[in-house]
C-alpha atoms as a PDB file:
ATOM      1  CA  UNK A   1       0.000   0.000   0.000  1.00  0.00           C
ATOM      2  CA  UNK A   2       0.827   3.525  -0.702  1.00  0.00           C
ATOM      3  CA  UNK A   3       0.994   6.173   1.946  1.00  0.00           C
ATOM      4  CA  UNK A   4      -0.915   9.225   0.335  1.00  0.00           C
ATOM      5  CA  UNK A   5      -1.978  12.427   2.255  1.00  0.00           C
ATOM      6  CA  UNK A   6      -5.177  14.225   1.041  1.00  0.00           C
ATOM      7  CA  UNK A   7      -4.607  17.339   2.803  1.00  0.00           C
ATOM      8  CA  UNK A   8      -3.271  17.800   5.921  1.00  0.00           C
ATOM      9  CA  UNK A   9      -5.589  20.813   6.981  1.00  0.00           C
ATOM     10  CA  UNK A  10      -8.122  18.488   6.692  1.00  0.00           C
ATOM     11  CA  UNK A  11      -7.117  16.572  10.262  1.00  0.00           C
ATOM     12  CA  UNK A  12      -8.253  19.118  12.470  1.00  0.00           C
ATOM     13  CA  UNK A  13     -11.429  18.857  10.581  1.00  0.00           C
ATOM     14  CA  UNK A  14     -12.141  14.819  10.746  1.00  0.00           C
ATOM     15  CA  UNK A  15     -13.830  12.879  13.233  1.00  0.00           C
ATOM     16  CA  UNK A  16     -13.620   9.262  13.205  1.00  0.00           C
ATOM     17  CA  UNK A  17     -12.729   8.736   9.279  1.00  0.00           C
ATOM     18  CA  UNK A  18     -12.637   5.188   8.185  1.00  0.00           C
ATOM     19  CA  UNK A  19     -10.809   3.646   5.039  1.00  0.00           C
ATOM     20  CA  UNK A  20     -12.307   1.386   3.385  1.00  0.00           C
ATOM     21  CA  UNK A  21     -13.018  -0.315  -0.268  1.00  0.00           C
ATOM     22  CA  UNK A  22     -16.510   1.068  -0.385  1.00  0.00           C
ATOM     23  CA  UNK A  23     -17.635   1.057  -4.126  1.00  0.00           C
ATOM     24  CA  UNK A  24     -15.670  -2.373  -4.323  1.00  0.00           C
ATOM     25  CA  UNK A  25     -13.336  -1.426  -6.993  1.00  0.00           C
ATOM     26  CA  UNK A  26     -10.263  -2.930  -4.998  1.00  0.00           C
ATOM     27  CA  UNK A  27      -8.697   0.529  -3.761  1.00  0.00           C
ATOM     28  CA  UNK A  28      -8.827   2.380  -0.472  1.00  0.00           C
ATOM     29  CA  UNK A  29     -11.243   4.631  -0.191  1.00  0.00           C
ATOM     30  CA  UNK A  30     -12.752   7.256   3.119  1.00  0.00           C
ATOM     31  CA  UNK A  31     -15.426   7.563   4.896  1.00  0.00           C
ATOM     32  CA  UNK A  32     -15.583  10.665   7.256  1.00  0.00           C
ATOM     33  CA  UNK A  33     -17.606  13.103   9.255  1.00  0.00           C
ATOM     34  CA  UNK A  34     -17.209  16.572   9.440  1.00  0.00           C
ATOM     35  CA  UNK A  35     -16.610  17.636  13.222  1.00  0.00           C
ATOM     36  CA  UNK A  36     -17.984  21.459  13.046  1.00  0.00           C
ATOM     37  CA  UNK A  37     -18.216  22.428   9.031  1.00  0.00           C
ATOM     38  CA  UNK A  38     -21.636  21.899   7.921  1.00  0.00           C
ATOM     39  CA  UNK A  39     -22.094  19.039  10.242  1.00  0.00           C
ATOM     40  CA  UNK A  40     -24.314  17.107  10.461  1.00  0.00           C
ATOM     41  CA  UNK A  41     -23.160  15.314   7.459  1.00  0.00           C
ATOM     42  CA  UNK A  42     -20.897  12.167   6.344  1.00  0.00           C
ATOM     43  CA  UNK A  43     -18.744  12.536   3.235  1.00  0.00           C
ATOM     44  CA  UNK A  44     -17.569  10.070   0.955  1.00  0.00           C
ATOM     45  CA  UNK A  45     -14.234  10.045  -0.657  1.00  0.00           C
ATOM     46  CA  UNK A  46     -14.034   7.276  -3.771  1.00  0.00           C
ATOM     47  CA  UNK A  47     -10.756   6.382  -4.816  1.00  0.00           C
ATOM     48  CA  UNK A  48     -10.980   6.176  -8.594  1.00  0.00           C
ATOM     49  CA  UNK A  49      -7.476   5.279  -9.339  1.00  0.00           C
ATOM     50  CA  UNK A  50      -5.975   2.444 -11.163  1.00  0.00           C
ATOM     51  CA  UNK A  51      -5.700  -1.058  -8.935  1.00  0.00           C
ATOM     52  CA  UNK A  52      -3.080  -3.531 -10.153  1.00  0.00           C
ATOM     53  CA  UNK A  53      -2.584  -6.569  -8.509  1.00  0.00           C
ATOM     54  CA  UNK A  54       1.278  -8.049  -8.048  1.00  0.00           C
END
């Protein structure tokens, strides 16, 4: 796996995200909730890079 960092402002800003495969394409992608912009809400990040396996 590849250590990527999708903005590091954004940390402050996260409560509990989650990583996950969650449109089953085989990559990572996050699951989050806003802790105080716009919240309530839950956002969805989709990965929609290239998977190859090794």
């Amino acid at each position: 796996m590849r250590r990527s960092i999708v903005d590091p402002s954004l940390q402050q800003k996260w409560q509990s995200p989650k990583l996950a495969d969650i449109d089953c394409d085989g990559d990572l992608d996050i699951l989050n909730k806003p802790y105080t912009w716009e919240a309530p809400r839950v956002d969805v990040w989709l990965n929609n890079g290239k998977f190859h396996k090794k």
